[in-house]
PDB file of N, CA and C in Angstrom:
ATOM      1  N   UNK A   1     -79.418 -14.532 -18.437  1.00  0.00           N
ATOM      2  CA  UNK A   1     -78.663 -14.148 -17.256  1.00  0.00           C
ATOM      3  C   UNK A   1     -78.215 -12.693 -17.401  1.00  0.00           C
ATOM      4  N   UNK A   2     -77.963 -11.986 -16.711  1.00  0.00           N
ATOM      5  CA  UNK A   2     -77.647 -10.600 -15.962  1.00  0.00           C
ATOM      6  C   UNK A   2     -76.470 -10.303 -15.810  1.00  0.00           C
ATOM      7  N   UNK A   3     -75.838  -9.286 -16.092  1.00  0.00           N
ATOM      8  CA  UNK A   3     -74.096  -9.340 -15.881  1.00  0.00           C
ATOM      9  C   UNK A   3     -74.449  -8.090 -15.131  1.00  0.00           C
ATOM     10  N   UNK A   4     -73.874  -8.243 -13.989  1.00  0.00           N
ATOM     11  CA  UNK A   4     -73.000  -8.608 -13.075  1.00  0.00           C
ATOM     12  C   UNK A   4     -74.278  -9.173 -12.046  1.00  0.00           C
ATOM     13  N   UNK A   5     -75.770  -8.648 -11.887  1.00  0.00           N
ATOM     14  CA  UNK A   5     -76.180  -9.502 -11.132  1.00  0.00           C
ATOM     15  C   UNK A   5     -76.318 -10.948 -11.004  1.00  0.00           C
ATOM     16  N   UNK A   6     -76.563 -12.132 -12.338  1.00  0.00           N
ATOM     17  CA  UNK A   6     -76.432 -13.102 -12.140  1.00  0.00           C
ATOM     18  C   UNK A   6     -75.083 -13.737 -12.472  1.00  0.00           C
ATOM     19  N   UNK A   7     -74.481 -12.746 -13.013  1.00  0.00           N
ATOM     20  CA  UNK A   7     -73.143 -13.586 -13.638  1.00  0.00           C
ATOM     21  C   UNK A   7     -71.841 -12.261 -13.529  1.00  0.00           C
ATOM     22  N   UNK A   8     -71.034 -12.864 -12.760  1.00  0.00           N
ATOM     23  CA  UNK A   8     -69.889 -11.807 -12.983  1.00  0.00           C
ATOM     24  C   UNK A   8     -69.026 -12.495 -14.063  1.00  0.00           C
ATOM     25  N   UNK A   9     -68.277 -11.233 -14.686  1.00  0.00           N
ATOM     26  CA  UNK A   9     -67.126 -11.457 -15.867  1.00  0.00           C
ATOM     27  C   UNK A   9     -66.141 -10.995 -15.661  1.00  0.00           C
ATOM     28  N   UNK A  10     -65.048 -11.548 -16.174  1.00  0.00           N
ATOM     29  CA  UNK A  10     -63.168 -10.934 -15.641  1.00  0.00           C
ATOM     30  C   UNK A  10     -62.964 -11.571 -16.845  1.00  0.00           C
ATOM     31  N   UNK A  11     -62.297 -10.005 -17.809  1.00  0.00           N
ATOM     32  CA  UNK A  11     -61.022 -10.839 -18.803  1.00  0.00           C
ATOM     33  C   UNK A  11     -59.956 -10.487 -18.392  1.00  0.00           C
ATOM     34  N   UNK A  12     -58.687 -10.860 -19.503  1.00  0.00           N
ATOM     35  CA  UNK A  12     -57.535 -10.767 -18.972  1.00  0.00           C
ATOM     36  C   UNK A  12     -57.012  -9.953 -20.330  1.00  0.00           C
ATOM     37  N   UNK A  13     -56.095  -9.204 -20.054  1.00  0.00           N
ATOM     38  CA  UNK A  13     -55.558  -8.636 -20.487  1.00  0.00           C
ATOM     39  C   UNK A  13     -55.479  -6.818 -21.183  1.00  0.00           C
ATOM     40  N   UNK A  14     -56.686  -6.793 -20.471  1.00  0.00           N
ATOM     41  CA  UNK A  14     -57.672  -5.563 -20.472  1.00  0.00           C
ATOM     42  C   UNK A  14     -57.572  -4.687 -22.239  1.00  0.00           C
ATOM     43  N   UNK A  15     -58.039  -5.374 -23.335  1.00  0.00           N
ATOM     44  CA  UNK A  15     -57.829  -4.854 -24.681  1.00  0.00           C
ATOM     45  C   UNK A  15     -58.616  -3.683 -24.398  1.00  0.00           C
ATOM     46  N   UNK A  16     -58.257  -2.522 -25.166  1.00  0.00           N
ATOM     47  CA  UNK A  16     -58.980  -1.612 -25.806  1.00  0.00           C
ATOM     48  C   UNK A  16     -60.088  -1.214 -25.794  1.00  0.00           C
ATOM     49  N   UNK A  17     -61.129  -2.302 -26.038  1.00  0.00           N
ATOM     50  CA  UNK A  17     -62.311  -2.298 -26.102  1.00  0.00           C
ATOM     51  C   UNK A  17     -62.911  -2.557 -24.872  1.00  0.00           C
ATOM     52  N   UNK A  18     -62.676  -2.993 -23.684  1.00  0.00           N
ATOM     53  CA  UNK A  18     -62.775  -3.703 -22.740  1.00  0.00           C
ATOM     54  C   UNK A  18     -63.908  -2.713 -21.737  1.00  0.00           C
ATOM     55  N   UNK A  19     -63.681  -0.996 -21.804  1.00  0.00           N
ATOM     56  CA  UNK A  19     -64.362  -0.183 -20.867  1.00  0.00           C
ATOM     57  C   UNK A  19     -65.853   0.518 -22.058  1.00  0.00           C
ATOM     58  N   UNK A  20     -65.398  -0.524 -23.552  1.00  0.00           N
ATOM     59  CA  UNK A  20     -66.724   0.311 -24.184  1.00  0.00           C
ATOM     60  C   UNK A  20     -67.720  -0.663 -24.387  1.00  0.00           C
ATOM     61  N   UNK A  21     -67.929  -1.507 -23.778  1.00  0.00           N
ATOM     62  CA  UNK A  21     -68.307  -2.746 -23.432  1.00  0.00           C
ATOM     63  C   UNK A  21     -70.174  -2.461 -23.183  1.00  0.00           C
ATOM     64  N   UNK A  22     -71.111  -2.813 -23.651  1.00  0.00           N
ATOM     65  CA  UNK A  22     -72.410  -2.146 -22.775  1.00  0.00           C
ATOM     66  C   UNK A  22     -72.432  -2.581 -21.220  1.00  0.00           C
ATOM     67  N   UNK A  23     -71.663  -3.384 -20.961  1.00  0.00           N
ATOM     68  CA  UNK A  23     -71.062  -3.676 -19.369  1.00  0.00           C
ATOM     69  C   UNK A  23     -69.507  -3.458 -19.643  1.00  0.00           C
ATOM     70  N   UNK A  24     -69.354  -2.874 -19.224  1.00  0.00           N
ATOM     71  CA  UNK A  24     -67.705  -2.686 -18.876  1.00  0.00           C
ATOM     72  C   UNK A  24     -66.967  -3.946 -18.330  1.00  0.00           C
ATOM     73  N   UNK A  25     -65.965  -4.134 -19.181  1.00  0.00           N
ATOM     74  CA  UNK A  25     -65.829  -5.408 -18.509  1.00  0.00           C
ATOM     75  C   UNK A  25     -64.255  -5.388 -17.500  1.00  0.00           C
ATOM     76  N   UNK A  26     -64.586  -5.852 -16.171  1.00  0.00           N
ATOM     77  CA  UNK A  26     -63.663  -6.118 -15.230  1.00  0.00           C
ATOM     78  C   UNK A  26     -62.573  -6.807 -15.785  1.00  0.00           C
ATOM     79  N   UNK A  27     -61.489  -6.430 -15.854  1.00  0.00           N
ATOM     80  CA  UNK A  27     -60.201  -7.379 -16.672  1.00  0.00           C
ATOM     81  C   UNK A  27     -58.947  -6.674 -15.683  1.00  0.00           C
ATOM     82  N   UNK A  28     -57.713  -8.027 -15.943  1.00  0.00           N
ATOM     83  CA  UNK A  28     -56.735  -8.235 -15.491  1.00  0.00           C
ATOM     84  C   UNK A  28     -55.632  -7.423 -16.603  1.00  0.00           C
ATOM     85  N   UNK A  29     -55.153  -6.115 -16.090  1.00  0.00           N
ATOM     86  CA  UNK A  29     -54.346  -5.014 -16.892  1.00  0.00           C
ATOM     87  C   UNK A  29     -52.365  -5.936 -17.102  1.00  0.00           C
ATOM     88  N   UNK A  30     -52.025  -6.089 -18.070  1.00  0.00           N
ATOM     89  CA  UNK A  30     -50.621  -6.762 -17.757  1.00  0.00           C
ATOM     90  C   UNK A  30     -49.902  -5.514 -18.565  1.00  0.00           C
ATOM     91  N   UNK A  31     -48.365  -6.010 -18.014  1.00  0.00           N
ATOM     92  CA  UNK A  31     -47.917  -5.005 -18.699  1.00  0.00           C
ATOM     93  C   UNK A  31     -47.307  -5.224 -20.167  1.00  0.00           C
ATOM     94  N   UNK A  32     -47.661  -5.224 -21.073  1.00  0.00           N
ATOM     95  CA  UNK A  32     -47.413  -6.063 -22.243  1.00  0.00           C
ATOM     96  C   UNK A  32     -45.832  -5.317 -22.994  1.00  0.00           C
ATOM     97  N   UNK A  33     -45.511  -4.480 -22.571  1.00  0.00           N
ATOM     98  CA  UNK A  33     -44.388  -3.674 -23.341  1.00  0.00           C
ATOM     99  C   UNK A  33     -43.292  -4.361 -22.401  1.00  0.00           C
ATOM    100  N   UNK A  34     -43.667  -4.525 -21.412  1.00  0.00           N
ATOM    101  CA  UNK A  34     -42.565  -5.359 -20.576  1.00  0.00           C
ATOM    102  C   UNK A  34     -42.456  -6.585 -20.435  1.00  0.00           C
ATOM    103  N   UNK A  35     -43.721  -7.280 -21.267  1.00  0.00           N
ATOM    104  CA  UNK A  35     -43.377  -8.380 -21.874  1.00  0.00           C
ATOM    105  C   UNK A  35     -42.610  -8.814 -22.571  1.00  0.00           C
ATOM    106  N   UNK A  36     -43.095  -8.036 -23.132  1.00  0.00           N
ATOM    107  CA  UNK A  36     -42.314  -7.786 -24.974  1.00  0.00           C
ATOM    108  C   UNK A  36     -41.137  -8.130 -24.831  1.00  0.00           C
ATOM    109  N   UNK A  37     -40.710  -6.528 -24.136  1.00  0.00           N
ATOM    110  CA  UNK A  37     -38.909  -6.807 -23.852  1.00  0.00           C
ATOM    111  C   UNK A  37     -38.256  -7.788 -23.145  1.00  0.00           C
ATOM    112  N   UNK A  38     -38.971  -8.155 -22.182  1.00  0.00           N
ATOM    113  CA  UNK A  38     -38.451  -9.480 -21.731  1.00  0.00           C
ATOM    114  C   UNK A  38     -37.904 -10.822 -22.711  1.00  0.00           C
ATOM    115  N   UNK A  39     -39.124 -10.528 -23.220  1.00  0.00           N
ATOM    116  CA  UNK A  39     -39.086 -12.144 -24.226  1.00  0.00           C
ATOM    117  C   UNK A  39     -38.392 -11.649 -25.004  1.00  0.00           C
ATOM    118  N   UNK A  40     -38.023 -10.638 -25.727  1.00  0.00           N
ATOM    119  CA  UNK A  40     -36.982 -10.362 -26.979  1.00  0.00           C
ATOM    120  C   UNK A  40     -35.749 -10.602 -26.273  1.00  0.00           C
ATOM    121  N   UNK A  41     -35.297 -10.115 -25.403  1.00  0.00           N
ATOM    122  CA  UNK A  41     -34.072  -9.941 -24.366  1.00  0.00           C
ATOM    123  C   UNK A  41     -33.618 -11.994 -24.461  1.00  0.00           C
ATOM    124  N   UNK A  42     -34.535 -12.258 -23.719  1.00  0.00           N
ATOM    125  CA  UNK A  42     -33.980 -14.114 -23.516  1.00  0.00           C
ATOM    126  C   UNK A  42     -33.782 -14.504 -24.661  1.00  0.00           C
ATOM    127  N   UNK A  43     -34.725 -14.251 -25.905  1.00  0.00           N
ATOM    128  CA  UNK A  43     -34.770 -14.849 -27.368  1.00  0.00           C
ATOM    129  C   UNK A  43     -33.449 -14.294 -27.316  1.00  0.00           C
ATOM    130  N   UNK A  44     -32.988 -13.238 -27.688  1.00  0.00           N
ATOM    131  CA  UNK A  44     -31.680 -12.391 -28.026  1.00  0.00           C
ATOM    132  C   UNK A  44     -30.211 -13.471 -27.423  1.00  0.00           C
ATOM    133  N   UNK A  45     -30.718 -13.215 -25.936  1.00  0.00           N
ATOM    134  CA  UNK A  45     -29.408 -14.328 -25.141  1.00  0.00           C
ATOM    135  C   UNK A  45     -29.268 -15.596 -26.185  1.00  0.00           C
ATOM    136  N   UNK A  46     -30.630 -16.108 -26.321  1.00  0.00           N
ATOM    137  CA  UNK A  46     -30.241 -17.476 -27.013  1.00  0.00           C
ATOM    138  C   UNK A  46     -29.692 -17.905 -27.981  1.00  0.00           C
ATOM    139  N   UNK A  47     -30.220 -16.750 -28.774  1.00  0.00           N
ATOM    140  CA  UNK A  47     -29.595 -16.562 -30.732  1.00  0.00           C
ATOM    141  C   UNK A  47     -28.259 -16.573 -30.466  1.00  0.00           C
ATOM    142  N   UNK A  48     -27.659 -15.508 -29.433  1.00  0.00           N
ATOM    143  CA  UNK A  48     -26.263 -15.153 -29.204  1.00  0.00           C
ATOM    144  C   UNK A  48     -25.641 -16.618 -28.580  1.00  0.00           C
ATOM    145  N   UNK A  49     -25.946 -17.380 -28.084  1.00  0.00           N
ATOM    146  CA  UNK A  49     -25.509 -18.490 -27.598  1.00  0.00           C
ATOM    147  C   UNK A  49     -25.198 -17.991 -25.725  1.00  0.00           C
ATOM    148  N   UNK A  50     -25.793 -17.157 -25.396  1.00  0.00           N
ATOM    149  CA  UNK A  50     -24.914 -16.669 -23.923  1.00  0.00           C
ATOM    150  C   UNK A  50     -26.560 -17.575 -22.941  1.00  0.00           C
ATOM    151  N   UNK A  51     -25.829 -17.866 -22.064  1.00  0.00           N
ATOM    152  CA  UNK A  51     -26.441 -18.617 -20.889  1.00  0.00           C
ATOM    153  C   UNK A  51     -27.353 -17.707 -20.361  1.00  0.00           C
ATOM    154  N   UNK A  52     -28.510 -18.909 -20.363  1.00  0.00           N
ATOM    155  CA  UNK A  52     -29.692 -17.891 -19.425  1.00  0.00           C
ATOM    156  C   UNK A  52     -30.181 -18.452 -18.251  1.00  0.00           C
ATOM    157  N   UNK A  53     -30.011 -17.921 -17.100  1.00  0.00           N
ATOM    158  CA  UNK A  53     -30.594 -18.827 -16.393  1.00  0.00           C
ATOM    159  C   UNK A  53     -31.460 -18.392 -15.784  1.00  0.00           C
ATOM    160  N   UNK A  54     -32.319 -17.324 -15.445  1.00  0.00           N
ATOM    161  CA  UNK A  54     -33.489 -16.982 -15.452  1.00  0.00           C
ATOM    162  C   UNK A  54     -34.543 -17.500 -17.016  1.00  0.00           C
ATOM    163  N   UNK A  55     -35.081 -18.601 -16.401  1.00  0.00           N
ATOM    164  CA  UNK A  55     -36.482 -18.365 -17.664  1.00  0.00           C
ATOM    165  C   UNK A  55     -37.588 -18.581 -17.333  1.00  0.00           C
ATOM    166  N   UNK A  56     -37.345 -17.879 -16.096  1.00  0.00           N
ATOM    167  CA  UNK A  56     -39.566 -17.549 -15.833  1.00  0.00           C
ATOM    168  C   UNK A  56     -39.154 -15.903 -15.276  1.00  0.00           C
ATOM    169  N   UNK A  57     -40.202 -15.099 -16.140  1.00  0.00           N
ATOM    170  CA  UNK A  57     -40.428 -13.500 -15.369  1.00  0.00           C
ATOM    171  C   UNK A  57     -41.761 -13.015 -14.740  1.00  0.00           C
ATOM    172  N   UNK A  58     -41.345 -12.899 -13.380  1.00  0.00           N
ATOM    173  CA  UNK A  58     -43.010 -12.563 -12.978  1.00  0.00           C
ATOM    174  C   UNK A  58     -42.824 -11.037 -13.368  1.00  0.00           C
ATOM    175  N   UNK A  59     -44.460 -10.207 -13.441  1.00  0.00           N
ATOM    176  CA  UNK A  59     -44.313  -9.222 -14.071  1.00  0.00           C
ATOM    177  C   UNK A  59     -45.945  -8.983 -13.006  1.00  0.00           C
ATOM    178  N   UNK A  60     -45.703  -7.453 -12.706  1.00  0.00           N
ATOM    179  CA  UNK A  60     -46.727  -7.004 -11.837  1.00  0.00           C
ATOM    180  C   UNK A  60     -48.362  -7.145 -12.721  1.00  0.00           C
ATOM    181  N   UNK A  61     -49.067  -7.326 -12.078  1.00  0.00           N
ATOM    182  CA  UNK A  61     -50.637  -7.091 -12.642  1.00  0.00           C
ATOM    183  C   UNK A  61     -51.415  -6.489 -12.020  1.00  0.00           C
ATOM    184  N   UNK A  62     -52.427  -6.118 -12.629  1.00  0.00           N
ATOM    185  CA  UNK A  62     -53.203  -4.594 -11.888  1.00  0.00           C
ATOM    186  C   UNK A  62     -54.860  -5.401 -12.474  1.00  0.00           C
ATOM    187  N   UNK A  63     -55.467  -5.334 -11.366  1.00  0.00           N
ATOM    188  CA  UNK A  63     -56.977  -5.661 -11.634  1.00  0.00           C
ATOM    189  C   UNK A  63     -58.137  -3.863 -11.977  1.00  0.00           C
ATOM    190  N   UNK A  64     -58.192  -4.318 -13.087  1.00  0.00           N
ATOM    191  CA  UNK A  64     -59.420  -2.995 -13.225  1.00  0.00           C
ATOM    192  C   UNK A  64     -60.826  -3.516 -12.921  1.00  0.00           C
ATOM    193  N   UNK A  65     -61.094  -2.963 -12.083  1.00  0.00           N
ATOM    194  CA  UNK A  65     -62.257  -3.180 -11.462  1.00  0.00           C
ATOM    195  C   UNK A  65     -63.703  -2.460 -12.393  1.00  0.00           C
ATOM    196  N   UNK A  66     -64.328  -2.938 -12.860  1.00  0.00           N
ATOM    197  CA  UNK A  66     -65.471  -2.047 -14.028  1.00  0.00           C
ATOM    198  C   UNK A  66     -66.928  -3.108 -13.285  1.00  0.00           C
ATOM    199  N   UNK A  67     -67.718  -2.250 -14.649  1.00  0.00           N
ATOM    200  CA  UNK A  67     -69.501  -2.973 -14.068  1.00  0.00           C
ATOM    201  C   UNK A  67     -69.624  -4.652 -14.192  1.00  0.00           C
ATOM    202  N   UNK A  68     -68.966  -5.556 -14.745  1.00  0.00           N
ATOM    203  CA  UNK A  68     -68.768  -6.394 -15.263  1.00  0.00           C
ATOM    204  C   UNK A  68     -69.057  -7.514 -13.409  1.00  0.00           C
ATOM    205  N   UNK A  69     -68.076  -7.115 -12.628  1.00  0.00           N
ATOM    206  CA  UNK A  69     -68.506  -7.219 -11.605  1.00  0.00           C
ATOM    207  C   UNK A  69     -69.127  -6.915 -10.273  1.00  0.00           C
ATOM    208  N   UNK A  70     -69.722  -7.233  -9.146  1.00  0.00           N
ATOM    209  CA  UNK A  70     -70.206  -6.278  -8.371  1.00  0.00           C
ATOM    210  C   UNK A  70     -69.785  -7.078  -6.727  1.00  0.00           C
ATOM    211  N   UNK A  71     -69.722  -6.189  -6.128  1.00  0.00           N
ATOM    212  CA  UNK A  71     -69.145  -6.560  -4.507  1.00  0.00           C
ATOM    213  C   UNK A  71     -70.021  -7.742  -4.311  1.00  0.00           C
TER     214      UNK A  71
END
């Protein structure tokens, strides 16, 4: 099979390696530093004993579009 003519590909999290790809691969960009801090932040509340009542964070995502897929 053929990437992107018979088969399109999408990863997630768009590593490093992702645009040196011999197909470039189409992946889902997150923002991982604002992950990070998120989850340290709630861990932190909890250790401390202080109430959390947010515990889901949506967090923006960005699609990079590469050869991996095609219109």
């Amino acid at each position: 099979m053929r990437v992107p003519e018979d088969l399109a590909v999408v990863g997630y999290a768009d590593l490093e390696y992702s645009h040196m790809l011999r197909v470039p691969l189409t992946t889902i960009q997150q923002p991982t530093d604002a992950i990070a801090r998120c989850a340290s932040d709630l861990l932190m509340a909890k250790i401390e004993g202080r109430e959390v009542e947010q515990t889901q964070v949506k967090l923006p995502v960005k699609l990079m579009v590469r050869a991996s897929t095609s219109a």
